[in-house]
N, C-alpha and C. Protein backbone atom coordinates (compact mmCIF):
# COMPACT_ATOMS: atom_id res chain seq x y z
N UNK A 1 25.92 38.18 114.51
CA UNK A 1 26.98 37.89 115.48
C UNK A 1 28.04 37.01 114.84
N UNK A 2 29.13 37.41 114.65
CA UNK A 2 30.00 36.50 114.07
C UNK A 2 30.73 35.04 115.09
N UNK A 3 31.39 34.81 114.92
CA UNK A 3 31.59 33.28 115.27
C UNK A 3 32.70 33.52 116.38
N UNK A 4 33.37 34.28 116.10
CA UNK A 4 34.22 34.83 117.18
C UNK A 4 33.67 35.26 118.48
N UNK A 5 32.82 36.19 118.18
CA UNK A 5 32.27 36.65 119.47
C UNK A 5 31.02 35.85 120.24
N UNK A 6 30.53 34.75 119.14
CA UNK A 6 30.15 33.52 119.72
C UNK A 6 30.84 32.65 120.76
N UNK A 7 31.80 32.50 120.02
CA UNK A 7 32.97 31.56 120.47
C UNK A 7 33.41 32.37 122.26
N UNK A 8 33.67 33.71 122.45
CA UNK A 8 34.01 34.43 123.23
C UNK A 8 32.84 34.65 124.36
N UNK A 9 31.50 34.41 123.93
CA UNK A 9 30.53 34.49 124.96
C UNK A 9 30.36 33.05 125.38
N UNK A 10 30.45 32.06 124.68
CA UNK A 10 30.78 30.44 124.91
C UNK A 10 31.39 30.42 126.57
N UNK A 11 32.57 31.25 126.08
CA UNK A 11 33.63 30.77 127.42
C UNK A 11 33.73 31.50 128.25
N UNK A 12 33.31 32.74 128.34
CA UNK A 12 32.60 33.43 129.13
C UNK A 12 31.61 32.60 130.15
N UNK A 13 30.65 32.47 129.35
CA UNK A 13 29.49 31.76 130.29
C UNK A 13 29.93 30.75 130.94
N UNK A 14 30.62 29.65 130.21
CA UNK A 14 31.13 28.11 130.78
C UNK A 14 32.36 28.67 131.99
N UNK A 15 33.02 29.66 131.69
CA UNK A 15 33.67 30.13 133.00
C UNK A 15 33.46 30.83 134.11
N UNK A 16 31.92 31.36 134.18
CA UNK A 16 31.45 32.01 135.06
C UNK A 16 30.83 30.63 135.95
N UNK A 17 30.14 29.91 134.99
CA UNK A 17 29.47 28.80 135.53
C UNK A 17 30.70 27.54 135.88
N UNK A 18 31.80 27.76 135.81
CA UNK A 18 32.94 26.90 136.58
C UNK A 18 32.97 27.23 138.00
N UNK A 19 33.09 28.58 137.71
CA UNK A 19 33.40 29.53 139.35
C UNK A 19 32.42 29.14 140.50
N UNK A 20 31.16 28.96 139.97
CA UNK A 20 29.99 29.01 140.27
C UNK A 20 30.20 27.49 141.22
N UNK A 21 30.52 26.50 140.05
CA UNK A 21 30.67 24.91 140.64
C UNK A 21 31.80 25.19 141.67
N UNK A 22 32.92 25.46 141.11
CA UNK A 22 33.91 25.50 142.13
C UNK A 22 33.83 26.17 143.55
N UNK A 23 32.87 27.04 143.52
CA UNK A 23 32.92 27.43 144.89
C UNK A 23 32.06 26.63 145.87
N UNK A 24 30.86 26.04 144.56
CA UNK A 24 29.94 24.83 145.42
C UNK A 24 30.70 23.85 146.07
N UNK A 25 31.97 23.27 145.37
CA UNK A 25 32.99 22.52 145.50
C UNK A 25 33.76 22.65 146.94
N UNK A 26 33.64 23.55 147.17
CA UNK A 26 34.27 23.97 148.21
C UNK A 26 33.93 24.16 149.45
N UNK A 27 32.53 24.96 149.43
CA UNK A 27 31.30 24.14 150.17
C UNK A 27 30.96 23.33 150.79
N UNK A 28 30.70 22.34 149.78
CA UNK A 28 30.30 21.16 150.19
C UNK A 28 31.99 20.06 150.71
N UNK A 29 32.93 20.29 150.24
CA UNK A 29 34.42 19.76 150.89
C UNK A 29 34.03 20.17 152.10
N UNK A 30 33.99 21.39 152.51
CA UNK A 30 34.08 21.90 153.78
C UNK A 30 33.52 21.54 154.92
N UNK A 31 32.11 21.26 154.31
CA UNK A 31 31.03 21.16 155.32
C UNK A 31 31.13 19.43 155.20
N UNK A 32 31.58 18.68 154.72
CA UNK A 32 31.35 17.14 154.76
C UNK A 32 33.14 16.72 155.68
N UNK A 33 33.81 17.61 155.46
CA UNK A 33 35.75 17.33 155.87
C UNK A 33 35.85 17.78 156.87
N UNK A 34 35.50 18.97 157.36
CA UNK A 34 35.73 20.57 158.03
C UNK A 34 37.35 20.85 158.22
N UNK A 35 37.55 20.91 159.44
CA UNK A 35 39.28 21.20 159.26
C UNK A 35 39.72 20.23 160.07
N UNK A 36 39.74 18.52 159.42
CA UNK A 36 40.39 17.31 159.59
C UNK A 36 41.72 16.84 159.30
N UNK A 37 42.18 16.63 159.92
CA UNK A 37 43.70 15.37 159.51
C UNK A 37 43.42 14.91 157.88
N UNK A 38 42.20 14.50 157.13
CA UNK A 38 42.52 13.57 156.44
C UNK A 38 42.31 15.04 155.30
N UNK A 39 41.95 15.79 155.31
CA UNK A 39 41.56 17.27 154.48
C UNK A 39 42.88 17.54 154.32
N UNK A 40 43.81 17.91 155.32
CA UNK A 40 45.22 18.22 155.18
C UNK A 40 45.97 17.14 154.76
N UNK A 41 45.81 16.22 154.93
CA UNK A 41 46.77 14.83 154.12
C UNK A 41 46.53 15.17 152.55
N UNK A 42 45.07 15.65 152.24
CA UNK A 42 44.87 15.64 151.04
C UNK A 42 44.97 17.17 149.98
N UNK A 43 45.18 17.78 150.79
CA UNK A 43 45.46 19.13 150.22
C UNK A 43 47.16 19.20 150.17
N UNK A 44 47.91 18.67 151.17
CA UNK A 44 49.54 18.04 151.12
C UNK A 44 49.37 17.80 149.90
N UNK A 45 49.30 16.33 149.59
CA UNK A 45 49.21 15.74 148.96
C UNK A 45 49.28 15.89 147.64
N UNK A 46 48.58 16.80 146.80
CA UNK A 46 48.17 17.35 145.59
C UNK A 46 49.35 18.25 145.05
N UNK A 47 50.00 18.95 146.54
CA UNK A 47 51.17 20.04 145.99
C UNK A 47 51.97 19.58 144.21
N UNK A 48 52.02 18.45 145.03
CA UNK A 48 53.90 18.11 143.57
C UNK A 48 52.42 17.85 142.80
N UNK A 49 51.81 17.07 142.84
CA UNK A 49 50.80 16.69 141.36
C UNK A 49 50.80 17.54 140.26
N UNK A 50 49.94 18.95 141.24
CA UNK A 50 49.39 20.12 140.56
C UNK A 50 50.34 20.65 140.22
N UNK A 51 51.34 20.42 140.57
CA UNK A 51 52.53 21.19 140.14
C UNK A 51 53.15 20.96 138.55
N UNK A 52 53.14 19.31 138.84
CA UNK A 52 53.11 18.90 136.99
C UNK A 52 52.47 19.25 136.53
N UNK A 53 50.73 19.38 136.78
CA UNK A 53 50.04 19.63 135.77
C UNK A 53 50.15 21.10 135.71
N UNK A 54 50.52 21.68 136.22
CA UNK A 54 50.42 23.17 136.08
C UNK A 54 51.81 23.69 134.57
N UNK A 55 52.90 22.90 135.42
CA UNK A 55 54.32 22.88 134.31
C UNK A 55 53.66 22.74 132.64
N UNK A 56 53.56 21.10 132.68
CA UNK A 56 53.40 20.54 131.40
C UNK A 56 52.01 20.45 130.63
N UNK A 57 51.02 20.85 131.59
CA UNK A 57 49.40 20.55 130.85
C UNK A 57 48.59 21.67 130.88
N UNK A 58 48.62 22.49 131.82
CA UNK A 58 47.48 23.78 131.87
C UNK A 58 48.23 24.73 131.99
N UNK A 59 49.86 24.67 131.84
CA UNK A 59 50.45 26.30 131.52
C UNK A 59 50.95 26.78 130.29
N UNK A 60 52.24 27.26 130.46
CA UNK A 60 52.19 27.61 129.22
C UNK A 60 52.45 26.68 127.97
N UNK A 61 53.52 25.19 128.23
CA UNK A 61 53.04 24.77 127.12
C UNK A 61 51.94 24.13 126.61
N UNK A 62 50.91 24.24 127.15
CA UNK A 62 49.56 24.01 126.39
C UNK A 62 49.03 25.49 125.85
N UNK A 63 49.34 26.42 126.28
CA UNK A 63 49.19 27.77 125.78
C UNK A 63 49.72 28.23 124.28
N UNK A 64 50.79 27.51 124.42
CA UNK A 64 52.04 27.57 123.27
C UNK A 64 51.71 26.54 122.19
N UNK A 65 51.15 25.91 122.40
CA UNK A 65 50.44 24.50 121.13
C UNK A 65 49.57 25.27 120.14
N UNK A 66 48.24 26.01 121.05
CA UNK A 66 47.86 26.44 119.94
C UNK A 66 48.37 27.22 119.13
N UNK A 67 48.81 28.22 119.15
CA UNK A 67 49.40 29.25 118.29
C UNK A 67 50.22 28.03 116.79
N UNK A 68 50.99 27.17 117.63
CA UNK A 68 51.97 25.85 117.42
C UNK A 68 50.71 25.11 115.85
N UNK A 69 50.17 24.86 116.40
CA UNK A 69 48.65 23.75 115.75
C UNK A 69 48.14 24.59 114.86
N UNK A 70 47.72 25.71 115.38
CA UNK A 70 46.46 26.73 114.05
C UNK A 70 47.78 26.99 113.24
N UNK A 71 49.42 27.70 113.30
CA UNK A 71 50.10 27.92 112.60
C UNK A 71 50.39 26.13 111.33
N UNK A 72 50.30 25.24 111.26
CA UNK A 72 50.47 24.60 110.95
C UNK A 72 49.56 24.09 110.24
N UNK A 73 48.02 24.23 110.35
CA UNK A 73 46.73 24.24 110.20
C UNK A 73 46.68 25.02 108.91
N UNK A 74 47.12 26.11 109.23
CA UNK A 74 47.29 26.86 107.79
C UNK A 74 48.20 27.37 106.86
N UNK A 75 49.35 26.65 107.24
CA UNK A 75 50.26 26.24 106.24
C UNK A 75 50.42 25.02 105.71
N UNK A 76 49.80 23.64 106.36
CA UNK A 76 49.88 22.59 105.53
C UNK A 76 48.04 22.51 105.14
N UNK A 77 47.61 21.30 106.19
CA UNK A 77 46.36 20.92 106.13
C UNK A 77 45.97 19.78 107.83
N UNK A 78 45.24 19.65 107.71
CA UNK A 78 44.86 19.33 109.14
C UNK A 78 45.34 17.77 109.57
N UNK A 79 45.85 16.44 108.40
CA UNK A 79 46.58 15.63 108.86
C UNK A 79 48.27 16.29 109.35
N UNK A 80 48.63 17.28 109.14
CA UNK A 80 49.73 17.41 109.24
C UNK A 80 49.74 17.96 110.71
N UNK A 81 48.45 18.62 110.76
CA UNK A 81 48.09 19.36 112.11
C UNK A 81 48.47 18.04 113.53
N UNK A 82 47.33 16.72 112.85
CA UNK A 82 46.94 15.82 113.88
C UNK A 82 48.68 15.25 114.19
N UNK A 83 49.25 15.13 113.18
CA UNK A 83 50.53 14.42 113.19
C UNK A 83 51.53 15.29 114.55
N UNK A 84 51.32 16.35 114.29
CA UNK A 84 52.17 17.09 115.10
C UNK A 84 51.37 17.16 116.52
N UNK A 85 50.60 17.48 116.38
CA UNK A 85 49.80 17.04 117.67
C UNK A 85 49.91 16.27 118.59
N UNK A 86 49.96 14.75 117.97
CA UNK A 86 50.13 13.18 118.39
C UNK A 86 51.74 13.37 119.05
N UNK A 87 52.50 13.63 118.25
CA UNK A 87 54.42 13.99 118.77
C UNK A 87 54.44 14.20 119.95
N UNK A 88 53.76 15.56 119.83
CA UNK A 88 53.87 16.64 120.61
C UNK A 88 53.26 15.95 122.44
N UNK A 89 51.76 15.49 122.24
CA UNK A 89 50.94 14.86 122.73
C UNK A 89 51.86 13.57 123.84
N UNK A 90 52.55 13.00 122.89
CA UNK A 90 53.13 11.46 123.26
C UNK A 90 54.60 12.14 123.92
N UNK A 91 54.65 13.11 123.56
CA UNK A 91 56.12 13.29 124.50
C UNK A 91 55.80 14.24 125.48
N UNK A 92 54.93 14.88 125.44
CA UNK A 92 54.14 15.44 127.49
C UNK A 92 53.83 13.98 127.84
N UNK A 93 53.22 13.47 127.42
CA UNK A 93 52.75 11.89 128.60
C UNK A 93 54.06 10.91 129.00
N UNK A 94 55.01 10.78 128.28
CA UNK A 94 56.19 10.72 128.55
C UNK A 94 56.93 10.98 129.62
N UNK A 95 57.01 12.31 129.24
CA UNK A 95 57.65 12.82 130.50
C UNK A 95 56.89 13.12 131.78
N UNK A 96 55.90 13.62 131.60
CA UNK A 96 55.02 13.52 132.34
C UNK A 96 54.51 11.98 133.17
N UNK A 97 54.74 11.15 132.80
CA UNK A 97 54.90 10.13 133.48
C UNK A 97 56.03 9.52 133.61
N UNK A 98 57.22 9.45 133.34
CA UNK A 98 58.60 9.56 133.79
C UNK A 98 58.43 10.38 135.38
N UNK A 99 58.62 11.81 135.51
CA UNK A 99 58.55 12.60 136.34
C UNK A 99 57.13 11.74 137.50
N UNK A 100 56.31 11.08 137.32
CA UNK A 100 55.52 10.57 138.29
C UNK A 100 55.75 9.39 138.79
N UNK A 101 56.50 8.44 137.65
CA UNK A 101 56.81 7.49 138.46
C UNK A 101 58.15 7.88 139.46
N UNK A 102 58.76 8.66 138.91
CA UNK A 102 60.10 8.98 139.61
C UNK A 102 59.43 9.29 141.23
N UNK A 103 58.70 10.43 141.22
CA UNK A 103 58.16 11.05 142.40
C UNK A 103 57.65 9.97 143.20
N UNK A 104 56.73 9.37 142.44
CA UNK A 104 56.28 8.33 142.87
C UNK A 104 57.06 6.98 143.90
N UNK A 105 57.70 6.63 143.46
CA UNK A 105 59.03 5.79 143.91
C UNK A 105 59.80 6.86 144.96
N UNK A 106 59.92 7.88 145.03
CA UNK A 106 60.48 8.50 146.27
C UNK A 106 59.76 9.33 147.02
N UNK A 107 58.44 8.80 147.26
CA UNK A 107 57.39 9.65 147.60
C UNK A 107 57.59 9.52 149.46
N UNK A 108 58.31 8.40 149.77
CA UNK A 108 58.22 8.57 151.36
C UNK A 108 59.10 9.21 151.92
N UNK A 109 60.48 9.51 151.47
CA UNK A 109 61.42 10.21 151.33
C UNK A 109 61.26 11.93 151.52
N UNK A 110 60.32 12.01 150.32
CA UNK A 110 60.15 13.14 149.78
C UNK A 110 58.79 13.98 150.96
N UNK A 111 58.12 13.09 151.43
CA UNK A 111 56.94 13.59 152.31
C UNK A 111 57.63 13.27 153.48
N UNK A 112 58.51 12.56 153.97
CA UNK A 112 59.04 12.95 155.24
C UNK A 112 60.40 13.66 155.45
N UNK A 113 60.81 14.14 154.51
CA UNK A 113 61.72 15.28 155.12
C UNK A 113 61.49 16.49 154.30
N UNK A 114 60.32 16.27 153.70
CA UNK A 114 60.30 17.89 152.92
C UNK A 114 59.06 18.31 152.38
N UNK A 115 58.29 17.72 152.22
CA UNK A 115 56.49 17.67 151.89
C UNK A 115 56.08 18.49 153.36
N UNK A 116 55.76 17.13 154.15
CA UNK A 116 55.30 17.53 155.29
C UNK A 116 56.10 16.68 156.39
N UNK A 117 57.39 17.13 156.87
CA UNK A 117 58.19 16.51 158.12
C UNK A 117 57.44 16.60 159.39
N UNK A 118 56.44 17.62 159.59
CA UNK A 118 55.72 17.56 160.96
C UNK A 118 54.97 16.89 160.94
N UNK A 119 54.34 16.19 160.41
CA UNK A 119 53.17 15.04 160.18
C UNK A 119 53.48 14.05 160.83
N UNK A 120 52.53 13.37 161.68
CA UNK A 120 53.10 12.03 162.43
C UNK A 120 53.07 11.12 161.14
N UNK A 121 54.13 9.96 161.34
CA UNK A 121 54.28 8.73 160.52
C UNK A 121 52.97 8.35 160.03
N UNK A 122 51.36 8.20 160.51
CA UNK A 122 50.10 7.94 160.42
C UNK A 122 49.97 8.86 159.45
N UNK A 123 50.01 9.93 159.37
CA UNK A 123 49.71 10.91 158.20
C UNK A 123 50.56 11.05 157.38
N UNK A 124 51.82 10.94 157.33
CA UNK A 124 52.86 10.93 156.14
C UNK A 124 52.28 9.81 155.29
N UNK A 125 52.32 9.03 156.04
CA UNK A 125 52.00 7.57 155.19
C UNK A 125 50.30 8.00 154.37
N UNK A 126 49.48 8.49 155.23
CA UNK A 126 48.25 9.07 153.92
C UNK A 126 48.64 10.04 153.44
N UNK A 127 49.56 10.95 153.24
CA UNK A 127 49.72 11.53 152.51
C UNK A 127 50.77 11.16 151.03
N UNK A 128 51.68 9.91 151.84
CA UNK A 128 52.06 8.96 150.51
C UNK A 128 50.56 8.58 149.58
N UNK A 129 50.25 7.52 150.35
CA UNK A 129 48.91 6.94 149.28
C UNK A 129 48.04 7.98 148.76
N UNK A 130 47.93 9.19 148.92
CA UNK A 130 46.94 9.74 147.89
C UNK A 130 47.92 10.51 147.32
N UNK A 131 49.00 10.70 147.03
CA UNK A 131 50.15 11.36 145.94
C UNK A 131 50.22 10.50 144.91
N UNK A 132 49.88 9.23 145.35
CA UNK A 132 50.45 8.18 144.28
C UNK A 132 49.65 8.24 143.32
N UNK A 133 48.36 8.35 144.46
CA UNK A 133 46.85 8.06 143.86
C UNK A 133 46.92 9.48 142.52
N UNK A 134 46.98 10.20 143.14
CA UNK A 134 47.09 11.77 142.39
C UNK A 134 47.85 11.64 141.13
N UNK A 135 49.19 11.53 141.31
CA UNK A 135 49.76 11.43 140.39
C UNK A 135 49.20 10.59 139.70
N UNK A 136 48.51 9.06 139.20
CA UNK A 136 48.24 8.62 138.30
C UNK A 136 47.04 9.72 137.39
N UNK A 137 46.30 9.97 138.09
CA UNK A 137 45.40 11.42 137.41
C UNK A 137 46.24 12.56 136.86
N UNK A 138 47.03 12.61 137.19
CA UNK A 138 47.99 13.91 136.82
C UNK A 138 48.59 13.51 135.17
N UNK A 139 48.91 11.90 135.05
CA UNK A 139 49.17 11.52 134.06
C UNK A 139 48.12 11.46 132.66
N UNK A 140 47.06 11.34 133.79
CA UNK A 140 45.96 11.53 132.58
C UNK A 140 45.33 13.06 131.93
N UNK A 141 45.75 13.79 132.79
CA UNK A 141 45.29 15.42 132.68
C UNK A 141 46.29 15.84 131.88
N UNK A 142 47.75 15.19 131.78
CA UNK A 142 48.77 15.50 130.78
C UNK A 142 48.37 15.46 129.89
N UNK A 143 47.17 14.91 129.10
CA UNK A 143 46.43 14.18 127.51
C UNK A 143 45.61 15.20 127.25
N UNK A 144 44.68 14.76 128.95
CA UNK A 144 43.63 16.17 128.39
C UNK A 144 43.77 17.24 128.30
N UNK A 145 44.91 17.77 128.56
CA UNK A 145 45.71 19.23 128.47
C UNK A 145 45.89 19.73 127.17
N UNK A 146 46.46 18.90 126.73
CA UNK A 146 47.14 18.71 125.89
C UNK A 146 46.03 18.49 124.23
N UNK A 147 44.73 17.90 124.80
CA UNK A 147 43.48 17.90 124.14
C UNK A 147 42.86 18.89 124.03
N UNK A 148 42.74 19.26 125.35
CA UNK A 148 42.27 21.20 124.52
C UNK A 148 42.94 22.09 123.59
N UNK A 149 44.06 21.79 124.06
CA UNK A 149 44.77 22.73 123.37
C UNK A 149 44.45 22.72 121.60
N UNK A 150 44.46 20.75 121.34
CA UNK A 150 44.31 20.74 119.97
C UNK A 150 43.34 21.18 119.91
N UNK A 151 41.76 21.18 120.15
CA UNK A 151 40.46 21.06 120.15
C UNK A 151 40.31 22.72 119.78
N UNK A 152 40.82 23.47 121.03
CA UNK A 152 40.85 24.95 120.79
C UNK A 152 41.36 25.26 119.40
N UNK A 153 42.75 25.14 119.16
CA UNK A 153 43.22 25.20 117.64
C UNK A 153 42.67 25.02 116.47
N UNK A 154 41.59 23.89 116.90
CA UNK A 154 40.25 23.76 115.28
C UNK A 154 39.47 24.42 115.68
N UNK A 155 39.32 25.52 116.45
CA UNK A 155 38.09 25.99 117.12
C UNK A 155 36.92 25.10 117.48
N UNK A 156 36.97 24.68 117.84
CA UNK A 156 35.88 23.99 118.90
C UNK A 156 36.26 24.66 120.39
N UNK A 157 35.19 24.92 120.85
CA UNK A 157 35.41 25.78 122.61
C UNK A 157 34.45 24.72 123.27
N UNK A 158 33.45 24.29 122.56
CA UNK A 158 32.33 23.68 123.64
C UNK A 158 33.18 22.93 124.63
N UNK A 159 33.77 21.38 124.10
CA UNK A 159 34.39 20.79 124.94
C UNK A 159 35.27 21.30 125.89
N UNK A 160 36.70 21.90 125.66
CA UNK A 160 37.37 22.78 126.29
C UNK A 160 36.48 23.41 127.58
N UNK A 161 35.55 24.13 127.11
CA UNK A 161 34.89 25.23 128.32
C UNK A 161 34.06 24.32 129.44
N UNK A 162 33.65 22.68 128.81
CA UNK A 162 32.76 22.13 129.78
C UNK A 162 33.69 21.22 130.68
N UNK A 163 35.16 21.03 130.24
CA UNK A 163 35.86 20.19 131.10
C UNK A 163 36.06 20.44 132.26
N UNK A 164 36.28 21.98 132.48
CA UNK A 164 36.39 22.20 134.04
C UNK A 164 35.49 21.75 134.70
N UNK A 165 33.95 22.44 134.46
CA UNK A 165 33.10 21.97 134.85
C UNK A 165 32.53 20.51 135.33
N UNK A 166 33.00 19.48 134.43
CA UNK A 166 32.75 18.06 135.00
C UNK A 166 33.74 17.74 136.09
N UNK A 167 35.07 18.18 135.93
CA UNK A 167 36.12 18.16 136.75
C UNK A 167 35.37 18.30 138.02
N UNK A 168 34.51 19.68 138.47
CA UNK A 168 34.35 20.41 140.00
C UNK A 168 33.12 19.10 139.93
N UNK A 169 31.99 18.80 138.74
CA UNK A 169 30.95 17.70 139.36
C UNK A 169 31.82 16.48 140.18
N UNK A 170 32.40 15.64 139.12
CA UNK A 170 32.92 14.77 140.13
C UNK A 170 33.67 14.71 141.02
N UNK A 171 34.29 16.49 142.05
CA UNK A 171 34.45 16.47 143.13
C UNK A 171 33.50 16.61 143.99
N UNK A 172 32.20 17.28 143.45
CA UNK A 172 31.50 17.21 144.27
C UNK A 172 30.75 16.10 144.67
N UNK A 173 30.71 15.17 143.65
CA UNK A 173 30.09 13.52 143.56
C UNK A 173 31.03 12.77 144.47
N UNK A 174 31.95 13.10 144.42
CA UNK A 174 32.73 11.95 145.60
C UNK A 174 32.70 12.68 146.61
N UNK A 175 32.86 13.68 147.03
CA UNK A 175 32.58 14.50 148.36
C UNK A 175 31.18 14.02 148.88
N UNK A 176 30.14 13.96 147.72
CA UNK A 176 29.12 13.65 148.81
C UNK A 176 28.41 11.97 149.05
N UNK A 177 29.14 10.98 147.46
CA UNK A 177 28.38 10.02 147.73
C UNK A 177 29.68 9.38 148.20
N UNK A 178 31.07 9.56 147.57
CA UNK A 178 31.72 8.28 148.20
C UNK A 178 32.51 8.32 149.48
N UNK A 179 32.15 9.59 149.90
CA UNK A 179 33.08 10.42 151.12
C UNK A 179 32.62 9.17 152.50
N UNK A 180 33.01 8.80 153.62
CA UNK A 180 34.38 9.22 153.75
C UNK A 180 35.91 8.45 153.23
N UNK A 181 35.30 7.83 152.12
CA UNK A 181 36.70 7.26 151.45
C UNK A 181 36.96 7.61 150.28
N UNK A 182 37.08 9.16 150.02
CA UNK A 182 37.57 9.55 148.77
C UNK A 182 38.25 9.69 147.95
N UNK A 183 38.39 9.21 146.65
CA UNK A 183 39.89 9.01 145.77
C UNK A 183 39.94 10.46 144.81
N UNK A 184 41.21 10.61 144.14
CA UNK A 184 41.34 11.27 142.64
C UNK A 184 40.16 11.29 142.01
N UNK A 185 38.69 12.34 141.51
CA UNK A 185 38.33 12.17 140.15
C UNK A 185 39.20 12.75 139.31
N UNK A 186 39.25 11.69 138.28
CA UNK A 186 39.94 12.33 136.95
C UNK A 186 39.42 12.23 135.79
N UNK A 187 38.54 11.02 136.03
CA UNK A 187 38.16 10.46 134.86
C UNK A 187 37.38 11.76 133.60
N UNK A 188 36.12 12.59 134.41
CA UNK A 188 35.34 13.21 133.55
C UNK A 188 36.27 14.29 132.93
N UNK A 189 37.10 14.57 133.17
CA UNK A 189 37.84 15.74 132.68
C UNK A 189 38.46 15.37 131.20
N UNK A 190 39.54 13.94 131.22
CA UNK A 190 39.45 13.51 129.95
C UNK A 190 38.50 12.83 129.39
N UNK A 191 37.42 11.96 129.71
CA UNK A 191 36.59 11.56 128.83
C UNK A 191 36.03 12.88 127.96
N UNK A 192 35.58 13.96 128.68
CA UNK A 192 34.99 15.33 127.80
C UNK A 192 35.41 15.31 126.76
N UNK A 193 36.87 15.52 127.09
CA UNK A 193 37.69 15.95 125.73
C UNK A 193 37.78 14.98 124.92
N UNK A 194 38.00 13.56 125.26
CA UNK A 194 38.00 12.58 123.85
C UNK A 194 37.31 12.61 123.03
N UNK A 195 35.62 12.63 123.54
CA UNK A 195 34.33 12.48 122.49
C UNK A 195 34.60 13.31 121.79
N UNK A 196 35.16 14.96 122.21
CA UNK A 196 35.50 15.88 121.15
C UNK A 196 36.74 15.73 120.28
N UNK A 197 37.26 14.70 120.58
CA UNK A 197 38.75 15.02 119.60
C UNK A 197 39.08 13.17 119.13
N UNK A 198 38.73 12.91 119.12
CA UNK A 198 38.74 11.41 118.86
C UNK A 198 40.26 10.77 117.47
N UNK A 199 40.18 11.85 116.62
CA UNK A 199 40.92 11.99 115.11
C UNK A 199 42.31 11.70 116.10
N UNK A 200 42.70 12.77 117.18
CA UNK A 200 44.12 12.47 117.57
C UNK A 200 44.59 11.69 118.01
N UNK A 201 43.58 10.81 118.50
CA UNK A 201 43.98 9.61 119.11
C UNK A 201 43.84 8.31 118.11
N UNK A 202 43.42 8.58 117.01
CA UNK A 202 43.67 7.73 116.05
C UNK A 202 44.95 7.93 115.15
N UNK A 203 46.13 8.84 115.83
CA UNK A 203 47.22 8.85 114.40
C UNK A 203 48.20 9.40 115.73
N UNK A 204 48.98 7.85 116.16
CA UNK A 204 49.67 7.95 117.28
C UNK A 204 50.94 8.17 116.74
N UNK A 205 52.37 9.00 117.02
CA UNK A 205 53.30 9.57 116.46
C UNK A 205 54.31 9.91 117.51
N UNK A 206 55.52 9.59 117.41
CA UNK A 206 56.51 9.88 118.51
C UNK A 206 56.89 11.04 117.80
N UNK A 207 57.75 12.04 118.77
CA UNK A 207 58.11 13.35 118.78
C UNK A 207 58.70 13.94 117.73
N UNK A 208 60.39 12.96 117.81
CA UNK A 208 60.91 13.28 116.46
C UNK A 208 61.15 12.67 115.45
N UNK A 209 61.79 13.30 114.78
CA UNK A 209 61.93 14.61 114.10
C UNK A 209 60.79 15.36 113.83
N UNK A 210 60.71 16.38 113.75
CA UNK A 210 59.12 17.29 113.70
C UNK A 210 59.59 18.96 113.91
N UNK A 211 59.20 19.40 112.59
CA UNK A 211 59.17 20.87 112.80
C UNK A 211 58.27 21.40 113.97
N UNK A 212 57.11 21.02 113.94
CA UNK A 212 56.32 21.48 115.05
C UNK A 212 57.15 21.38 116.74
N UNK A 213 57.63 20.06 116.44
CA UNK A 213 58.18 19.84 118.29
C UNK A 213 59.13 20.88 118.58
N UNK A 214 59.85 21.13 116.73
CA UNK A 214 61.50 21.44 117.84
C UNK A 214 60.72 23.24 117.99
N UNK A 215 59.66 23.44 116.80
CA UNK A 215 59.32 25.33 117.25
C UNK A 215 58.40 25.53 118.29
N UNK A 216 58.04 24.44 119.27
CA UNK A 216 57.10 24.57 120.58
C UNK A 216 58.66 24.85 121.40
């Protein structure tokens, strides 16, 4: 079996067994929330978050890194890899937190005349505090996004394929032990990825100048 099609049954399995959590996830939300005020404050809530992370961390430019990273990988050598990485890395968290504090700071604004205007003042206002809350996780998923991507590029899949997975545990861990006062997990999603990539976070590097930044 070559390493490829190793690599390809890897993420296979770890993505069948995401689906698997995630629907437990959902489940168990359901049956501990059902269809509450504070369920809808918190599903509000997440819109703009997921929305960054969808833009800058789990779409396409984290899609676009690797190609970005392995091309570079094998035209220089792998400090040149981490270097571009780190740039690349430090200017999504950047902006990516620019764009949150901004939101952030006009978050009552923004949830009462255009989030959710039908919401009584009692629920706008929870649906402020867990955006805020959100967005600080959103800032951190900008890294770990941004960590697979490198991680994938050296081929490593393990980490990558198990992050989702801790992601859906510690929703289901606060759904059932810390519920009914539940915050953002964010934490397990990047810790995964650090233990696996540790090198990038040792060779910190602003953007430019960088062949790699300006051909992402």
């Amino acid at each position: 079996m070559t390493r490829l099609t190793r690599a390809a049954l890897l993420l296979s399995f770890f993505f069948a067994l995401d689906k698997v959590f995630g629907i437990l996830r959902q489940v168990i939300i359901a049956r501990q929330f059902g269809l509450t005020a504070p369920l809808d404050a918190f599903n509000v809530a997440n819109n703009l978050p997921d929305m960054l992370f969808a833009l800058f961390s789990s779409g396409a430019l984290a899609l676009a890194l690797i190609p970005v990273l392995a091309g570079v990988l094998a035209r220089e050598n792998r400090d040149a890899l981490w270097l571009v990485f780190s740039r690349i890395a430090n200017l999504v968290f950047v902006v990516t937190a620019s764009l949150a504090v901004i939101i952030a700071i006009f978050a009552v604004p923004l949830v009462g005349n255009v989030i959710s205007p039908g919401f009584s003042p009692a629920m706008q206002a929870e649906v402020v505090r867990i955006m805020r809350l959100d967005l600080f996780a959103t800032i951190i998923f900008s890294i770990s996004g941004m960590v697979i991507a490198g991680l994938q590029a050296n081929q490593h899949f393990l980490f990558p394929a198990l992050a989702p997975i801790f992601y859906n545990i510690g929703q289901i861990f606060g759904a059932l032990v810390l519920a009914p006062a539940p915050g953002p997990v964010c934490h397990d999603h990047f810790l995964d990825q650090r233990d696996g990539d540790r090198r990038a976070a040792s060779k910190p590097a602003f953007p430019f100048p960088s062949p790699g930044t300006h051909f992402l």
